[in-house]
C-alpha atoms as a PDB file:
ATOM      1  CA  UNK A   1      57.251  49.921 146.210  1.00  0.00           C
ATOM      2  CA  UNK A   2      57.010  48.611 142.585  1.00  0.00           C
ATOM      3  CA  UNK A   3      55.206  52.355 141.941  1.00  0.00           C
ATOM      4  CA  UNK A   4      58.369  54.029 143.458  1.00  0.00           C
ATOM      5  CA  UNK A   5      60.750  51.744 141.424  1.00  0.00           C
ATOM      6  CA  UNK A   6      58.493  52.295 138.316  1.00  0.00           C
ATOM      7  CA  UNK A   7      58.793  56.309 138.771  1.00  0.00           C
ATOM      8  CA  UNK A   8      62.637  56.515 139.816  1.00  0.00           C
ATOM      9  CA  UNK A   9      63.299  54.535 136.337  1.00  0.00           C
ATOM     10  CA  UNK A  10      60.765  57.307 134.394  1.00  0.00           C
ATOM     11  CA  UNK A  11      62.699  60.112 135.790  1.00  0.00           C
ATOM     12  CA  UNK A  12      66.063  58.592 135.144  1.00  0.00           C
ATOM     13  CA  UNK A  13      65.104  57.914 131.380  1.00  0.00           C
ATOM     14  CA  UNK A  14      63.507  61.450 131.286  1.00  0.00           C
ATOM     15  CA  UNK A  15      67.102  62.805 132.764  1.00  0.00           C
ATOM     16  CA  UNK A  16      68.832  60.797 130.155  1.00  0.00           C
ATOM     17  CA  UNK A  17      67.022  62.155 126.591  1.00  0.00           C
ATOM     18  CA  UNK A  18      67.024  65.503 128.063  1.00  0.00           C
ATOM     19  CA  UNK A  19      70.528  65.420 128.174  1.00  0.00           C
ATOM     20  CA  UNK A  20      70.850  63.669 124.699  1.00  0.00           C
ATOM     21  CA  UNK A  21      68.360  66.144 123.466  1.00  0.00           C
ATOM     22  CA  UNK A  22      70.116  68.993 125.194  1.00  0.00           C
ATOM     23  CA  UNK A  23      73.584  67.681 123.158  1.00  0.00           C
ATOM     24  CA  UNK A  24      71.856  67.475 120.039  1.00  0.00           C
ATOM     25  CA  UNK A  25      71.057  70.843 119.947  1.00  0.00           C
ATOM     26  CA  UNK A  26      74.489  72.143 121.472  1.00  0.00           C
ATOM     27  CA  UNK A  27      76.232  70.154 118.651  1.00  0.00           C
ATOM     28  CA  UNK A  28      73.909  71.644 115.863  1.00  0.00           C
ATOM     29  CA  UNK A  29      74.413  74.906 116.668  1.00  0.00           C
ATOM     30  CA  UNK A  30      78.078  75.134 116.769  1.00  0.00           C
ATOM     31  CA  UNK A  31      77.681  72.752 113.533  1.00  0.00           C
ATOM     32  CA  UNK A  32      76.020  76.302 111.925  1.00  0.00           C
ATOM     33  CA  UNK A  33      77.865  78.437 113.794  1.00  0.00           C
ATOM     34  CA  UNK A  34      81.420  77.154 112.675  1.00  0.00           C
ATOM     35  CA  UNK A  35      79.773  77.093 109.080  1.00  0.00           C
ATOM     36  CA  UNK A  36      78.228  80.815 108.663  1.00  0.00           C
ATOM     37  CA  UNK A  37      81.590  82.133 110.325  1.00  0.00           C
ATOM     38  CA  UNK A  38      84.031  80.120 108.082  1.00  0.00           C
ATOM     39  CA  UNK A  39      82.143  81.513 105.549  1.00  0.00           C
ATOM     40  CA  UNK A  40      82.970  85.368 107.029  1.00  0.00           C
ATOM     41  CA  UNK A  41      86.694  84.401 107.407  1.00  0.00           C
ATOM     42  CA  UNK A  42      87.425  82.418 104.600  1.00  0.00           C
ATOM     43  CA  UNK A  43      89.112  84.098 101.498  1.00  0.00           C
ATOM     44  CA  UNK A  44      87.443  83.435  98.403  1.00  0.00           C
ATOM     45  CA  UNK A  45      88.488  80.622  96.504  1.00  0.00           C
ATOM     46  CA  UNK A  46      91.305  81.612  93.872  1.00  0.00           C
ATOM     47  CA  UNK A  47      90.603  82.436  90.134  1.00  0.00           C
ATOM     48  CA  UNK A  48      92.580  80.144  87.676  1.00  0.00           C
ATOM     49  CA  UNK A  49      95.233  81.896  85.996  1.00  0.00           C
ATOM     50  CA  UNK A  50      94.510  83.206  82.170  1.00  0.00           C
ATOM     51  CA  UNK A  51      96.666  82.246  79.922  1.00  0.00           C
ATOM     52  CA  UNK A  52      96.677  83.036  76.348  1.00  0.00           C
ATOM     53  CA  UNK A  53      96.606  78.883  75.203  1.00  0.00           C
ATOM     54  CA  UNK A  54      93.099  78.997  77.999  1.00  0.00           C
ATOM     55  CA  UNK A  55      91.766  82.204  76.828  1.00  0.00           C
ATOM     56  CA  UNK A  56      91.956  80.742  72.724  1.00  0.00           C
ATOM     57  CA  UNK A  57      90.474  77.546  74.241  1.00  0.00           C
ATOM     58  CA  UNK A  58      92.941  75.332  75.044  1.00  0.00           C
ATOM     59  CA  UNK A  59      93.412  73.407  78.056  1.00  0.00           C
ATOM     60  CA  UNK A  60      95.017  74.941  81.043  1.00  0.00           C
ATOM     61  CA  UNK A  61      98.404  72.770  82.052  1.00  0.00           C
ATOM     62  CA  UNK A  62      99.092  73.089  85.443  1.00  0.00           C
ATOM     63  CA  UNK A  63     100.838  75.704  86.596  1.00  0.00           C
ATOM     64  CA  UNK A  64     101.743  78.093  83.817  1.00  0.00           C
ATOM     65  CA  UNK A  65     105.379  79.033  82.790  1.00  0.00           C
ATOM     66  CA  UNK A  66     104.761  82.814  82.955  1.00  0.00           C
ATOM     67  CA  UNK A  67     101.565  83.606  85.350  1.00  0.00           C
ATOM     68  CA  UNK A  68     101.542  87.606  84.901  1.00  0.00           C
ATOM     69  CA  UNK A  69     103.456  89.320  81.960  1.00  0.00           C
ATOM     70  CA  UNK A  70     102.626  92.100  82.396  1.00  0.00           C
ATOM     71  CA  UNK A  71     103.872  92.965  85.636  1.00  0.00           C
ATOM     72  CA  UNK A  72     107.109  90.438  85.028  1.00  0.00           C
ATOM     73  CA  UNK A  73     106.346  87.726  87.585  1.00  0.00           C
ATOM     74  CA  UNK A  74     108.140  84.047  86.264  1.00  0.00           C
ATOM     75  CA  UNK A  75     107.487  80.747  88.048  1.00  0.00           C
ATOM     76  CA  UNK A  76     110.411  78.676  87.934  1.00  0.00           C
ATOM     77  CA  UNK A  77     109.589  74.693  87.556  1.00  0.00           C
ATOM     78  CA  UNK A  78     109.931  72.992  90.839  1.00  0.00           C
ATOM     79  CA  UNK A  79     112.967  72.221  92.294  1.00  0.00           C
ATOM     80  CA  UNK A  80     113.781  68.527  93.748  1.00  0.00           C
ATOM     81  CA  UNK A  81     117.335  67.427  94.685  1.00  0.00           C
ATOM     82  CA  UNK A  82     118.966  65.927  97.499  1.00  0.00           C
ATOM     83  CA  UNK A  83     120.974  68.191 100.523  1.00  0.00           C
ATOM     84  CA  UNK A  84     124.699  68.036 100.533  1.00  0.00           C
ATOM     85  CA  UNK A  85     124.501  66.472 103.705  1.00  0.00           C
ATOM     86  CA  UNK A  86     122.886  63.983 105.212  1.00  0.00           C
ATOM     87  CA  UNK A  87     122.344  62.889 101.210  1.00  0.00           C
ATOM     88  CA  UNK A  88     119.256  60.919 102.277  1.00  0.00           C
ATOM     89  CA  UNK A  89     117.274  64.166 102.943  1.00  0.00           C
ATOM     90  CA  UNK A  90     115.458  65.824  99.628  1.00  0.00           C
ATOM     91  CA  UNK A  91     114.188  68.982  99.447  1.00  0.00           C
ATOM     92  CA  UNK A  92     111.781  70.387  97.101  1.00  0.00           C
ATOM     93  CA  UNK A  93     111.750  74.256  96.045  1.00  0.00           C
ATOM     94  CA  UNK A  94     109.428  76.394  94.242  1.00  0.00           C
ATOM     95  CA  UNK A  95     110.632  79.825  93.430  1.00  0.00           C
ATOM     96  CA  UNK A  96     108.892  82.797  91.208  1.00  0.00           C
ATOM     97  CA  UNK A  97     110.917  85.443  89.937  1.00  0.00           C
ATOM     98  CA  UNK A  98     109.989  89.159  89.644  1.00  0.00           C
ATOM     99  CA  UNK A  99     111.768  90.737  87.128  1.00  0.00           C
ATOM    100  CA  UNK A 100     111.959  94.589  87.037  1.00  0.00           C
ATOM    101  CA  UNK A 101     110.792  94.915  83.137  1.00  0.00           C
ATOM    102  CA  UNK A 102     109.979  92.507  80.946  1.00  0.00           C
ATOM    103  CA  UNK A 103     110.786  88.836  81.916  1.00  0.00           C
ATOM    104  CA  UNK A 104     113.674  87.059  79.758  1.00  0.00           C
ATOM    105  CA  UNK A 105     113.306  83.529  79.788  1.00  0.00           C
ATOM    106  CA  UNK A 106     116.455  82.465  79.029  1.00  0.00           C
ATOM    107  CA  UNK A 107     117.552  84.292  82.017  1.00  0.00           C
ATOM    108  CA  UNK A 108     114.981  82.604  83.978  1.00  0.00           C
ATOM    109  CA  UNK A 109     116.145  78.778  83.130  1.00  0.00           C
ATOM    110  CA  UNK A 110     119.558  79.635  83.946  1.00  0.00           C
ATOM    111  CA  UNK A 111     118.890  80.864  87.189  1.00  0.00           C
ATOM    112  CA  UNK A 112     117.137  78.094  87.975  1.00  0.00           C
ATOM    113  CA  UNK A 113     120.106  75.637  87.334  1.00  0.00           C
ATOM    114  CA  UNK A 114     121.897  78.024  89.617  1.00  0.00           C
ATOM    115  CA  UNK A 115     119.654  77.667  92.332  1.00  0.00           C
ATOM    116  CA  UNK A 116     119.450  73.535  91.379  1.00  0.00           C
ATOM    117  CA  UNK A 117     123.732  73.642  91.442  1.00  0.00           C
ATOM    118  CA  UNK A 118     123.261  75.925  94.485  1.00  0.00           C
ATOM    119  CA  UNK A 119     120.964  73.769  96.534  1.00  0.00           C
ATOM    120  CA  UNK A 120     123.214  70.402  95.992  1.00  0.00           C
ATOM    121  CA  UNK A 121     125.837  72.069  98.212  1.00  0.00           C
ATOM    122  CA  UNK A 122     123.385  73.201 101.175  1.00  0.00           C
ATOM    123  CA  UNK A 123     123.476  70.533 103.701  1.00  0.00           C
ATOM    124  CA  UNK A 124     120.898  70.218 106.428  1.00  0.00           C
ATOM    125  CA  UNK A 125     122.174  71.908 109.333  1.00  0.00           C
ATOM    126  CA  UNK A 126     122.857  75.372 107.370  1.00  0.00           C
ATOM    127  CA  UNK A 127     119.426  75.701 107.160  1.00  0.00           C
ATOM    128  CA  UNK A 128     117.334  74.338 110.065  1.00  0.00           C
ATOM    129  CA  UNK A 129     115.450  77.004 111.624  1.00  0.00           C
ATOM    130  CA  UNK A 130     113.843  80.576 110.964  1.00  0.00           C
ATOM    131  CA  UNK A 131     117.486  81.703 110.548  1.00  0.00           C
ATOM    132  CA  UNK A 132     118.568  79.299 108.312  1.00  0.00           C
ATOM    133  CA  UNK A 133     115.454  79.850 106.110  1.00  0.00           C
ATOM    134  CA  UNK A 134     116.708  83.317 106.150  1.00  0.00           C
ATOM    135  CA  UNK A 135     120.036  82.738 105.283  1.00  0.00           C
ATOM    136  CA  UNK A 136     118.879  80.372 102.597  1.00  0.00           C
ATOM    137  CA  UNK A 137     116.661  83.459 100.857  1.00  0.00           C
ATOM    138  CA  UNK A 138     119.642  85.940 101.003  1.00  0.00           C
ATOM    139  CA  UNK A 139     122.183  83.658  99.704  1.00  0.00           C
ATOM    140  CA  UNK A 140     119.986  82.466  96.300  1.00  0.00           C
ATOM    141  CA  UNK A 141     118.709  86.160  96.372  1.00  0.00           C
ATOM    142  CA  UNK A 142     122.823  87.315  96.276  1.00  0.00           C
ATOM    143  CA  UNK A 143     123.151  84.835  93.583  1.00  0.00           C
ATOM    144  CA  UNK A 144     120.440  85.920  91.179  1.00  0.00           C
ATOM    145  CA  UNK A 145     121.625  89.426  91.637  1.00  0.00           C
ATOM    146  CA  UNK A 146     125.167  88.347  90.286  1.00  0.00           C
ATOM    147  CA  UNK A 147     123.175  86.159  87.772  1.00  0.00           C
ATOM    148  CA  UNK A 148     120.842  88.352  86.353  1.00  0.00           C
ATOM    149  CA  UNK A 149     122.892  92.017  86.609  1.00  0.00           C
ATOM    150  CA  UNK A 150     120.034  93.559  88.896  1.00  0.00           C
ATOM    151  CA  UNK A 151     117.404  92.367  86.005  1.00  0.00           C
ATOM    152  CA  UNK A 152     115.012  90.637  88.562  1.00  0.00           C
ATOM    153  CA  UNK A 153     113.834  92.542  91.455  1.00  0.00           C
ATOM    154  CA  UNK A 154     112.801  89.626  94.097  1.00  0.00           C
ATOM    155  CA  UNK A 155     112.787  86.202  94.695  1.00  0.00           C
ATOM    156  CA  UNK A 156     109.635  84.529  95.840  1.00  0.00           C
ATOM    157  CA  UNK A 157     109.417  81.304  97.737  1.00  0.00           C
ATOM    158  CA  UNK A 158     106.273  79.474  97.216  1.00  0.00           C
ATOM    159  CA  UNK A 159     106.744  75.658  98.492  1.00  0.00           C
ATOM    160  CA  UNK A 160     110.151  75.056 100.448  1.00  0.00           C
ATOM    161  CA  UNK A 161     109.596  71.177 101.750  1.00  0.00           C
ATOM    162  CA  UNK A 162     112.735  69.551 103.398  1.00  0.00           C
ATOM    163  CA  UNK A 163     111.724  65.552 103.525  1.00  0.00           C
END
């Protein structure tokens, strides 16, 4: 009986690190797996933007004012105010500018005080949801059209963060 007791505990334990050993190797292989194809899907990590301060060796700052001059693309400093209504909710705002030829800057600060003076008289509800977003792009896209005289061709959104 203590032989049948003896061999009922040696197949348990034999049950038991097959099934750890059969987890092991489950685990490990989607471990790879999830590596070698997030390494298909992935897109390759972005390129830091050239400046001319980096490319005569001086250190890159951030984000810079003007990423691509030649094809008239401005980033606009981020904007951080408080909603109309409820006052206690912020939102934060990065734009980028495309400007049909050659990017004024000038232009581009006033614009964004416009879209600073602009987003102080949003308030909360006229922009919750996809249609509100939406609304929210035409009406600062309607104003830099009056601002600029048809000078910049789109309006980007990069962050838009309602806290």
């Amino acid at each position: 009986m203590a032989d049948e007791a003896q061999a009922a505990d040696a197949g348990k334990r034999k049950n038991t690190v097959m099934v750890l050993a059969g987890v092991a190797v489950l685990t490990l292989v989607g471990v790879g797996g999830g590596w070698v194809l997030g390494g298909v899907i992935a897109p390759p990590a972005p390129q830091p933007v050239q400046t001319a301060e980096t490319a005569e060796g001086g250190k890159e700052e951030g984000i810079p004012h003007i990423s691509t001059p030649e094809k008239g693309v401005v980033l606009l400093e981020p904007i951080t105010t408080n909603l109309a209504y409820p006052s206690e909710n912020w939102i934060r705002l990065e734009v980028a500018l495309a400007f049909k030829g050659p990017p004024e800057l000038p232009l581009a600060e006033d614009i964004h005080q416009d879209i600073l003076a602009y987003m102080r008289t949003v308030s909360l509800q006229q922009i919750e949801g996809p249609r509100g977003f939406q609304y929210l792009k035409d009406d600062i896209q309607e104003r830099i059209d009056l601002r600029s005289q048809g000078k910049v061709a789109k309006v980007m959104f990069r962050t838009f963060v309602i806290e």
